[in-house]
PDB file of N, CA and C in Angstrom:
ATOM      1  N   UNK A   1      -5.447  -2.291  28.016  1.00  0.00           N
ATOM      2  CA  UNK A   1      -4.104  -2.722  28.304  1.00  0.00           C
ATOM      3  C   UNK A   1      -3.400  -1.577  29.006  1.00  0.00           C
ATOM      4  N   UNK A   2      -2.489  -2.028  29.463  1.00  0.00           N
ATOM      5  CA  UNK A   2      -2.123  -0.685  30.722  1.00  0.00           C
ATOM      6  C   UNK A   2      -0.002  -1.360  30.709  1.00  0.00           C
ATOM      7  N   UNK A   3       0.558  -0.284  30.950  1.00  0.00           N
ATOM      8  CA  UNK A   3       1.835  -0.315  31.328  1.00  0.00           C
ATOM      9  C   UNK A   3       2.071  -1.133  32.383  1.00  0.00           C
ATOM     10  N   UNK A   4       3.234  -2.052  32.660  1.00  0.00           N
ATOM     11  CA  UNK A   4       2.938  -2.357  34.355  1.00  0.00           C
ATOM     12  C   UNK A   4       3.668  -1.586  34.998  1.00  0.00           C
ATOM     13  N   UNK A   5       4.263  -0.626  34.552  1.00  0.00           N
ATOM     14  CA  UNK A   5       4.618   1.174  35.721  1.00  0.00           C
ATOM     15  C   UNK A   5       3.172   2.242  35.690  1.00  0.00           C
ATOM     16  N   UNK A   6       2.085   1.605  34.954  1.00  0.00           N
ATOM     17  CA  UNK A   6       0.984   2.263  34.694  1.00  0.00           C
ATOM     18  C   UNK A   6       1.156   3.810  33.902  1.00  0.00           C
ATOM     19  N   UNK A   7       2.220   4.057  33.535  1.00  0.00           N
ATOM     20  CA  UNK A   7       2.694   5.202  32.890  1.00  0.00           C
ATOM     21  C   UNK A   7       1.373   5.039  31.640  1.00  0.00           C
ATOM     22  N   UNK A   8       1.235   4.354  31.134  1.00  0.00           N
ATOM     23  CA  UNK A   8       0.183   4.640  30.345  1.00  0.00           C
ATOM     24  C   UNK A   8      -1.203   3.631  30.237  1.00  0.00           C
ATOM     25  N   UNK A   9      -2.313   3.742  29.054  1.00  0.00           N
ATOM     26  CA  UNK A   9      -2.998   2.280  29.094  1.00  0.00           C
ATOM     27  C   UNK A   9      -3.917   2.820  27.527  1.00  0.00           C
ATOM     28  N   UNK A  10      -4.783   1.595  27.672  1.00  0.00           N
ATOM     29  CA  UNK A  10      -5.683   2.243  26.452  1.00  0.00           C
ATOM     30  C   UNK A  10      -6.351   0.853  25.923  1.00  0.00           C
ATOM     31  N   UNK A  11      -7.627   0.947  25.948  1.00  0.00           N
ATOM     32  CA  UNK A  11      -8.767  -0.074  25.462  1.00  0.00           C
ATOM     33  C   UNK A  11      -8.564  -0.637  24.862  1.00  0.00           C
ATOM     34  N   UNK A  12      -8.627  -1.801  24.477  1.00  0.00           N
ATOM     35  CA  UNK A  12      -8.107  -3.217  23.682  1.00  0.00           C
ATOM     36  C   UNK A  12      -9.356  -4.390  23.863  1.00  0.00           C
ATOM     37  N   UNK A  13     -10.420  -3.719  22.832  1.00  0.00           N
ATOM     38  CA  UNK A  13     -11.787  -5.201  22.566  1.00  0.00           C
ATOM     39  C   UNK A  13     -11.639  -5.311  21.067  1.00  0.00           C
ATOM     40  N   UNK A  14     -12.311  -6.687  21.246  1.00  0.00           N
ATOM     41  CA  UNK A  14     -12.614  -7.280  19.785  1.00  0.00           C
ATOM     42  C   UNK A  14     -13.431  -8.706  20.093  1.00  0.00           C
ATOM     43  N   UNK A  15     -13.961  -8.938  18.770  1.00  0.00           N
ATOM     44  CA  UNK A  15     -14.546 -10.501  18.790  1.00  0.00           C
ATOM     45  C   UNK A  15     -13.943 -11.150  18.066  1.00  0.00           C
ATOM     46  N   UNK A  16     -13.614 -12.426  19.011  1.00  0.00           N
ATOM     47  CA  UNK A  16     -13.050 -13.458  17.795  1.00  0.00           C
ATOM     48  C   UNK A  16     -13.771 -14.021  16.781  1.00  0.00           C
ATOM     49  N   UNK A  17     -13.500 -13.909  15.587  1.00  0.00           N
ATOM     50  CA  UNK A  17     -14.561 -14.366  14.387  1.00  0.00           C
ATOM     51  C   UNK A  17     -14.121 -16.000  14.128  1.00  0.00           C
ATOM     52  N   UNK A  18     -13.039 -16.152  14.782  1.00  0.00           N
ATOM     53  CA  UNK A  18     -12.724 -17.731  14.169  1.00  0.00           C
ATOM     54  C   UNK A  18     -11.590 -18.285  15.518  1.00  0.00           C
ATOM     55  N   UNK A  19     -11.839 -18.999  16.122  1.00  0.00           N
ATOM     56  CA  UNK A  19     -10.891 -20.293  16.999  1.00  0.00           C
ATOM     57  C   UNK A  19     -11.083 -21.830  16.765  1.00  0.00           C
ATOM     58  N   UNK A  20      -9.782 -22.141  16.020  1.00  0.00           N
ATOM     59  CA  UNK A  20      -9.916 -23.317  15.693  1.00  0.00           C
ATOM     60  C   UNK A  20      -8.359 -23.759  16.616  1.00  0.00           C
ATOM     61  N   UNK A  21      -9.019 -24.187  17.470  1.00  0.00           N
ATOM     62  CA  UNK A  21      -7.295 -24.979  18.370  1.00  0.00           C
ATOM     63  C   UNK A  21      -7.127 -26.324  17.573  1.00  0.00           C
ATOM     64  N   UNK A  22      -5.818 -26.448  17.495  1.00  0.00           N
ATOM     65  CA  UNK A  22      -4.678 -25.565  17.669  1.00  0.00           C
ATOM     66  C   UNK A  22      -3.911 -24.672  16.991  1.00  0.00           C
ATOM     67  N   UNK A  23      -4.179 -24.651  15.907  1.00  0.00           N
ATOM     68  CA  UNK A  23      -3.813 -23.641  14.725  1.00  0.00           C
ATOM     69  C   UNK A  23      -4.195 -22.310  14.470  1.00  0.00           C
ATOM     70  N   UNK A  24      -5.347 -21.629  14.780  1.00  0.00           N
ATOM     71  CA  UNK A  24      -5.477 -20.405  14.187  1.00  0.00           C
ATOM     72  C   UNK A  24      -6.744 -19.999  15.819  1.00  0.00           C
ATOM     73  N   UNK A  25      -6.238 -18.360  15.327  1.00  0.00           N
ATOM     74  CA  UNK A  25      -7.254 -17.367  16.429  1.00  0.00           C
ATOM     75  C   UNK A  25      -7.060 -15.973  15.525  1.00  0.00           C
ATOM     76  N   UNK A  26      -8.093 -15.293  14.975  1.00  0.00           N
ATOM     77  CA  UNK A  26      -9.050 -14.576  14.459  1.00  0.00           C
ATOM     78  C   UNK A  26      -9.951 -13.183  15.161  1.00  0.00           C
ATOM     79  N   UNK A  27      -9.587 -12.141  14.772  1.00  0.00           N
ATOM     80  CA  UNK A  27     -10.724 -11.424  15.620  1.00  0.00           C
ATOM     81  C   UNK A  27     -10.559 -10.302  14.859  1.00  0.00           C
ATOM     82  N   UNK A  28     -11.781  -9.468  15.075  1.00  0.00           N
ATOM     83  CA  UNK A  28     -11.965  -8.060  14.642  1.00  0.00           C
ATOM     84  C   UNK A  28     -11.753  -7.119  16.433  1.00  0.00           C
ATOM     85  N   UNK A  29     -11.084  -5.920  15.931  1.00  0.00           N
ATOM     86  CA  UNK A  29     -10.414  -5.250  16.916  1.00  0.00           C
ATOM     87  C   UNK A  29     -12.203  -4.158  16.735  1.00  0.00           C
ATOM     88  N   UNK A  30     -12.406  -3.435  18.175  1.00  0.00           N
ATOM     89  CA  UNK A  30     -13.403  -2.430  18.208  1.00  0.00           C
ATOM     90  C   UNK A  30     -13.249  -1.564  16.708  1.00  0.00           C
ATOM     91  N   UNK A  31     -12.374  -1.202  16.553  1.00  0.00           N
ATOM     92  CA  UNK A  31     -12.459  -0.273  15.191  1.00  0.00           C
ATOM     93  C   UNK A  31     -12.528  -0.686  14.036  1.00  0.00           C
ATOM     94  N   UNK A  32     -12.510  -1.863  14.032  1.00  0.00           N
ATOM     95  CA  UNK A  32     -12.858  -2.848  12.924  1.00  0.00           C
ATOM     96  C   UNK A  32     -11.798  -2.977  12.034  1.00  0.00           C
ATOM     97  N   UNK A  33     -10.451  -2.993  12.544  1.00  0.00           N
ATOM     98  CA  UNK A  33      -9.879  -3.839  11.841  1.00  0.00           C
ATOM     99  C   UNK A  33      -9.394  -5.528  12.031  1.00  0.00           C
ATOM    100  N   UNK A  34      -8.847  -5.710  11.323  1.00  0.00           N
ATOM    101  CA  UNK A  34      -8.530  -6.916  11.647  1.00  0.00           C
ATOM    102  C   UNK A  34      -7.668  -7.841  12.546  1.00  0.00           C
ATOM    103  N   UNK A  35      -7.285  -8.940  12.997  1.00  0.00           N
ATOM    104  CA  UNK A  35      -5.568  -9.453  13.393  1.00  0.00           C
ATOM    105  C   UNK A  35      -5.894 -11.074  12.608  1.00  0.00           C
ATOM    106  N   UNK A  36      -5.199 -12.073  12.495  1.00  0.00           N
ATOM    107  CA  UNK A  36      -5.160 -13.506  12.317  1.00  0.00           C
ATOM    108  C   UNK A  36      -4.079 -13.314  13.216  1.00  0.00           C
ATOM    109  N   UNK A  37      -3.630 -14.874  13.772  1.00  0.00           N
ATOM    110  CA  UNK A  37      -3.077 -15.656  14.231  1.00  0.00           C
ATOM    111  C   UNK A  37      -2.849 -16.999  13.832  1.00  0.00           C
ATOM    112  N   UNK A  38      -1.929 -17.558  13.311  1.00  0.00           N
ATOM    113  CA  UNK A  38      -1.454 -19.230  13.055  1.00  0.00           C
ATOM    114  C   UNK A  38      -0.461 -19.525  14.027  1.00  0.00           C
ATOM    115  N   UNK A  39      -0.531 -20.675  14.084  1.00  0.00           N
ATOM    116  CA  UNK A  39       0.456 -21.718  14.913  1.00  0.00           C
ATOM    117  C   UNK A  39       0.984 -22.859  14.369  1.00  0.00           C
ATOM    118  N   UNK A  40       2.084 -22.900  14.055  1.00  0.00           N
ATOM    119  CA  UNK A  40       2.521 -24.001  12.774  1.00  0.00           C
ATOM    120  C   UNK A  40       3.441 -24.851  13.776  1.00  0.00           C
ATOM    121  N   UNK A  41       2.621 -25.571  13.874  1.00  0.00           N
ATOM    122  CA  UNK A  41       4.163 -26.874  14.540  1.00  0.00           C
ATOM    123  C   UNK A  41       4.895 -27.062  13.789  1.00  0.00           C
ATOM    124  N   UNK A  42       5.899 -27.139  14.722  1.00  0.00           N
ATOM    125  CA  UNK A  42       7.238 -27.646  14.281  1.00  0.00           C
ATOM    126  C   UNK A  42       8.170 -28.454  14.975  1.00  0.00           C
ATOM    127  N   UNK A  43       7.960 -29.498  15.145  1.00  0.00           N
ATOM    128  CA  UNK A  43       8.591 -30.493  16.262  1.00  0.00           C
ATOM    129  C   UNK A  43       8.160 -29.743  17.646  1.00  0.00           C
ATOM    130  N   UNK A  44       9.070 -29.899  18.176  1.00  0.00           N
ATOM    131  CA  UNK A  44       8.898 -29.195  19.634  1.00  0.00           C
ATOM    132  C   UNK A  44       8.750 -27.613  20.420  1.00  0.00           C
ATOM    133  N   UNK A  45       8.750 -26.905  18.942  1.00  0.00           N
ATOM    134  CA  UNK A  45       8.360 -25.587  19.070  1.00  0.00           C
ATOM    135  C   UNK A  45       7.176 -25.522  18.161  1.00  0.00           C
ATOM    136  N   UNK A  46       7.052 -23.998  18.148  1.00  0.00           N
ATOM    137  CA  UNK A  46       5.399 -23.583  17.390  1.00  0.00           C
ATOM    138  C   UNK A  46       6.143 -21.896  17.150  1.00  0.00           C
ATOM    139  N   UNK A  47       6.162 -22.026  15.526  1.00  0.00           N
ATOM    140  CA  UNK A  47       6.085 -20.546  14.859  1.00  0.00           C
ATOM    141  C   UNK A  47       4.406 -20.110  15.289  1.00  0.00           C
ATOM    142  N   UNK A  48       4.370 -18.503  15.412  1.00  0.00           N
ATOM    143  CA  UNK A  48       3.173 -17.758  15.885  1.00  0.00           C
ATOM    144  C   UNK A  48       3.735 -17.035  14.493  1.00  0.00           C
ATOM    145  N   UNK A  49       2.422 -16.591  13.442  1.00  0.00           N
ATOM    146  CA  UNK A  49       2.237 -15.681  12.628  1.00  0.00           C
ATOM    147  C   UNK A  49       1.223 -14.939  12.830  1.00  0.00           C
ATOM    148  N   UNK A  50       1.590 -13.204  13.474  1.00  0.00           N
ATOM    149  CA  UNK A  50       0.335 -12.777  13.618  1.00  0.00           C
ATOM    150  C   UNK A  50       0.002 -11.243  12.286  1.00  0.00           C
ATOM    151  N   UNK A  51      -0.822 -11.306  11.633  1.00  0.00           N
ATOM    152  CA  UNK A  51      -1.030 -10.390  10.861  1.00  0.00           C
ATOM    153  C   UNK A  51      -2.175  -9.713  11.613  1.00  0.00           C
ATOM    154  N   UNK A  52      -1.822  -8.437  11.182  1.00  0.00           N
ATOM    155  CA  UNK A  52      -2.701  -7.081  11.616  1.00  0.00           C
ATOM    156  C   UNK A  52      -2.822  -6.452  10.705  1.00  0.00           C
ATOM    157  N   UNK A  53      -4.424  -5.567  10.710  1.00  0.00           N
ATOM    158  CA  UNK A  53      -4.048  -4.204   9.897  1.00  0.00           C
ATOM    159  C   UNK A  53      -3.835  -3.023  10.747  1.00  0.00           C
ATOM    160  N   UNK A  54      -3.185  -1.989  10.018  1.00  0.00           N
ATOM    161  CA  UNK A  54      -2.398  -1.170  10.886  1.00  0.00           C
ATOM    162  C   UNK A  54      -3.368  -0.076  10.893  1.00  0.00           C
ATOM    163  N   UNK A  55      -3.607   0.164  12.384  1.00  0.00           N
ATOM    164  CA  UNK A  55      -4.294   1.560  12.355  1.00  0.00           C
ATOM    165  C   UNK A  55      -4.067   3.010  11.435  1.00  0.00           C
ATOM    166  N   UNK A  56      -4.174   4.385  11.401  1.00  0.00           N
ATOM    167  CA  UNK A  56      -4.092   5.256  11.070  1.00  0.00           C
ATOM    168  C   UNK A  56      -3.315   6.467  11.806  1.00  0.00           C
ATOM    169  N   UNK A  57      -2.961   6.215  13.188  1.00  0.00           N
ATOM    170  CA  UNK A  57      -2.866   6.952  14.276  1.00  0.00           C
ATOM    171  C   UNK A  57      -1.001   7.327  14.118  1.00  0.00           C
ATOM    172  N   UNK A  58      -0.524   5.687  13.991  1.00  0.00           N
ATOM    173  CA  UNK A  58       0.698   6.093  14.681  1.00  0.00           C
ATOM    174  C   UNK A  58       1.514   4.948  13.858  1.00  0.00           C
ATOM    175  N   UNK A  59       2.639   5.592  13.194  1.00  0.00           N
ATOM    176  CA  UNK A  59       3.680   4.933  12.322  1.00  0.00           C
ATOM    177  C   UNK A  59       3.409   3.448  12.398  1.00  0.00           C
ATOM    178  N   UNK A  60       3.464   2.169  11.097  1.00  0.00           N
ATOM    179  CA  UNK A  60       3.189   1.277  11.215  1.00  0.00           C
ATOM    180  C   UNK A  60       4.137   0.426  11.933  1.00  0.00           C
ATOM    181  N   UNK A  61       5.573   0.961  11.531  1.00  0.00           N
ATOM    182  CA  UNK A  61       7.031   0.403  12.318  1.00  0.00           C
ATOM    183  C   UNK A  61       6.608   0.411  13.903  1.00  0.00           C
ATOM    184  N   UNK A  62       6.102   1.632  14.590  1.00  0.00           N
ATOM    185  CA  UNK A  62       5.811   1.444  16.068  1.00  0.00           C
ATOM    186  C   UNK A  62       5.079   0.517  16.079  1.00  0.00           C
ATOM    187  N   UNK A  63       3.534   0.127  15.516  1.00  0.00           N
ATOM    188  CA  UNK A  63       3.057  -0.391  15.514  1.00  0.00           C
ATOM    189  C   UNK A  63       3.503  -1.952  15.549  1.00  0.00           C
ATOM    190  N   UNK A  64       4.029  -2.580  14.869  1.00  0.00           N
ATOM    191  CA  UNK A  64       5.055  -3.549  14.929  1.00  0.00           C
ATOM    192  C   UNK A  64       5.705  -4.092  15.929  1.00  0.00           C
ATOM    193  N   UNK A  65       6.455  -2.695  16.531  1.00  0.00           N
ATOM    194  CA  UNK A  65       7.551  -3.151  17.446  1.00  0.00           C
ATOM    195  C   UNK A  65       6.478  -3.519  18.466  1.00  0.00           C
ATOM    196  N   UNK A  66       5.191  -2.812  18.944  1.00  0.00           N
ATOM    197  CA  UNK A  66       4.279  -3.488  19.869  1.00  0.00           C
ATOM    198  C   UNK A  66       3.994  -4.547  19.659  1.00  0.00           C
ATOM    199  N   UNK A  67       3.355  -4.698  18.642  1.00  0.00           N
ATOM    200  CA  UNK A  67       2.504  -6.493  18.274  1.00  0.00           C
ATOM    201  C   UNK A  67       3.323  -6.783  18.720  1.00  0.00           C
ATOM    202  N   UNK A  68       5.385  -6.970  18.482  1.00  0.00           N
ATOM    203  CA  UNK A  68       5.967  -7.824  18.801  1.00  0.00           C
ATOM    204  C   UNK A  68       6.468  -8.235  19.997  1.00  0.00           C
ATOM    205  N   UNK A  69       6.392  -7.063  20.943  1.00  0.00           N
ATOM    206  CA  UNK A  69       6.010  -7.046  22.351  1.00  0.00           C
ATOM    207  C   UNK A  69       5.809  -8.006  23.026  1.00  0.00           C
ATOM    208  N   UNK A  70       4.125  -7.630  22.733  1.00  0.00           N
ATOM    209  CA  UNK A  70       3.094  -8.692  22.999  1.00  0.00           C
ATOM    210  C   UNK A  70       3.324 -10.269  22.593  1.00  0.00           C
ATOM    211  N   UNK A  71       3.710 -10.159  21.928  1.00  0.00           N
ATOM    212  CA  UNK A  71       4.571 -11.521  21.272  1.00  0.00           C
ATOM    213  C   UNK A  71       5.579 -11.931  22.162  1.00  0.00           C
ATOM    214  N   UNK A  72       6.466 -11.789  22.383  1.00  0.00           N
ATOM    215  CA  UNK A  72       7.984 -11.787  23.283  1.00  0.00           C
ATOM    216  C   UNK A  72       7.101 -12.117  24.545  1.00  0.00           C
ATOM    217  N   UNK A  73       6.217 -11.364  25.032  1.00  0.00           N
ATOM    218  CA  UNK A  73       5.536 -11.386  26.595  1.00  0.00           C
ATOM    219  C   UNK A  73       5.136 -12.507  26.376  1.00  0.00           C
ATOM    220  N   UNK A  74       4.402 -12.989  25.730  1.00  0.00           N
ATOM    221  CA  UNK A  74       3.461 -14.311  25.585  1.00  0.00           C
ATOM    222  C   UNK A  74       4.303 -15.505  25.788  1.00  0.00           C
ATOM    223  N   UNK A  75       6.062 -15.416  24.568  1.00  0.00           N
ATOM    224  CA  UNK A  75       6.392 -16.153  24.256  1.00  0.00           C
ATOM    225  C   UNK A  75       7.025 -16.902  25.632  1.00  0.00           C
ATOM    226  N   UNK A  76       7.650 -15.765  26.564  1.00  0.00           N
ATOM    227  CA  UNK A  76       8.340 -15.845  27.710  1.00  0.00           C
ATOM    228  C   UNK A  76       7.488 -16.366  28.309  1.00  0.00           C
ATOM    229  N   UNK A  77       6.601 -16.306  28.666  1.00  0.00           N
ATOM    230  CA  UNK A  77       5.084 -16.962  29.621  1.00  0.00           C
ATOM    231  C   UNK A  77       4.858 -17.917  29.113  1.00  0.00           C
ATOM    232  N   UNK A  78       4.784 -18.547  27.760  1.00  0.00           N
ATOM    233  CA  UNK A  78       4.474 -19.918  27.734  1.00  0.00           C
ATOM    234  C   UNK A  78       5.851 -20.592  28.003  1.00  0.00           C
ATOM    235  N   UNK A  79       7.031 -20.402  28.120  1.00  0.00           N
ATOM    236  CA  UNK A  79       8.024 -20.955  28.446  1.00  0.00           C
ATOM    237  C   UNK A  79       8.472 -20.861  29.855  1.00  0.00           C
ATOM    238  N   UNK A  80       7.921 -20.035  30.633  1.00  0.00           N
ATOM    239  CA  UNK A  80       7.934 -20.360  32.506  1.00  0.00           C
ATOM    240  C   UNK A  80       6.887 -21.128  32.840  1.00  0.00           C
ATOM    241  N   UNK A  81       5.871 -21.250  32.352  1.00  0.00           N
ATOM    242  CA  UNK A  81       4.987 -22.251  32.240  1.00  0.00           C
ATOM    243  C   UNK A  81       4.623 -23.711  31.959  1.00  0.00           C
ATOM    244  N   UNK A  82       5.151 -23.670  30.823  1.00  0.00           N
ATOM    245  CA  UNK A  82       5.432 -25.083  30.838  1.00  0.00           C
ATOM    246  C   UNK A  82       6.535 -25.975  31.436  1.00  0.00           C
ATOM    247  N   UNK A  83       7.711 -24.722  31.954  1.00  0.00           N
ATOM    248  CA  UNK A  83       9.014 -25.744  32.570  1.00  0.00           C
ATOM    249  C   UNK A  83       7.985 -25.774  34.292  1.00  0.00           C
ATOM    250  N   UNK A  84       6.840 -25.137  34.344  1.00  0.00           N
ATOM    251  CA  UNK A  84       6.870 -25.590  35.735  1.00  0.00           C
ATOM    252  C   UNK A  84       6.170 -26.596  36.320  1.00  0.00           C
TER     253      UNK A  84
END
């Protein structure tokens, strides 16, 4: 994964251990921890619950504010997307 000012980046693999559409996505990260993902309908939206375990490296709060990032990015992209 990389900045898009490229100011920074840094490797991001894993295997998904479980995809069941439409509800859940599953994977082990290279270092072997974990993430889940659920998708709970709800009428015309969809709650995303994503649990992680938190690395060792760097405060779990930072950690957080990224996942949620990544979250926000996604969320915005499935919503220019589907209005188009």
């Amino acid at each position: 994964m990389e900045a898009k000012d490229g100011s920074f980046s840094f490797d991001f693999r894993g295997t998904y251990t479980a995809v069941n559409p439409p509800t859940e996505l599953a994977y082990t990260l290279g270092d072997n921890r974990k993430v889940s993902i659920q998708f709970v309908a709800n009428g015309d939206e969809t709650t995303v619950i994503e649990q992680f375990e938190a690395e060792q490296t760097n405060p779990v709060d930072m950690q957080r504010v990224g996942w949620q990032a990544i979250l926000d990015n996604f969320a915005a992209y499935a919503v220019r997307t589907h209005r188009s």
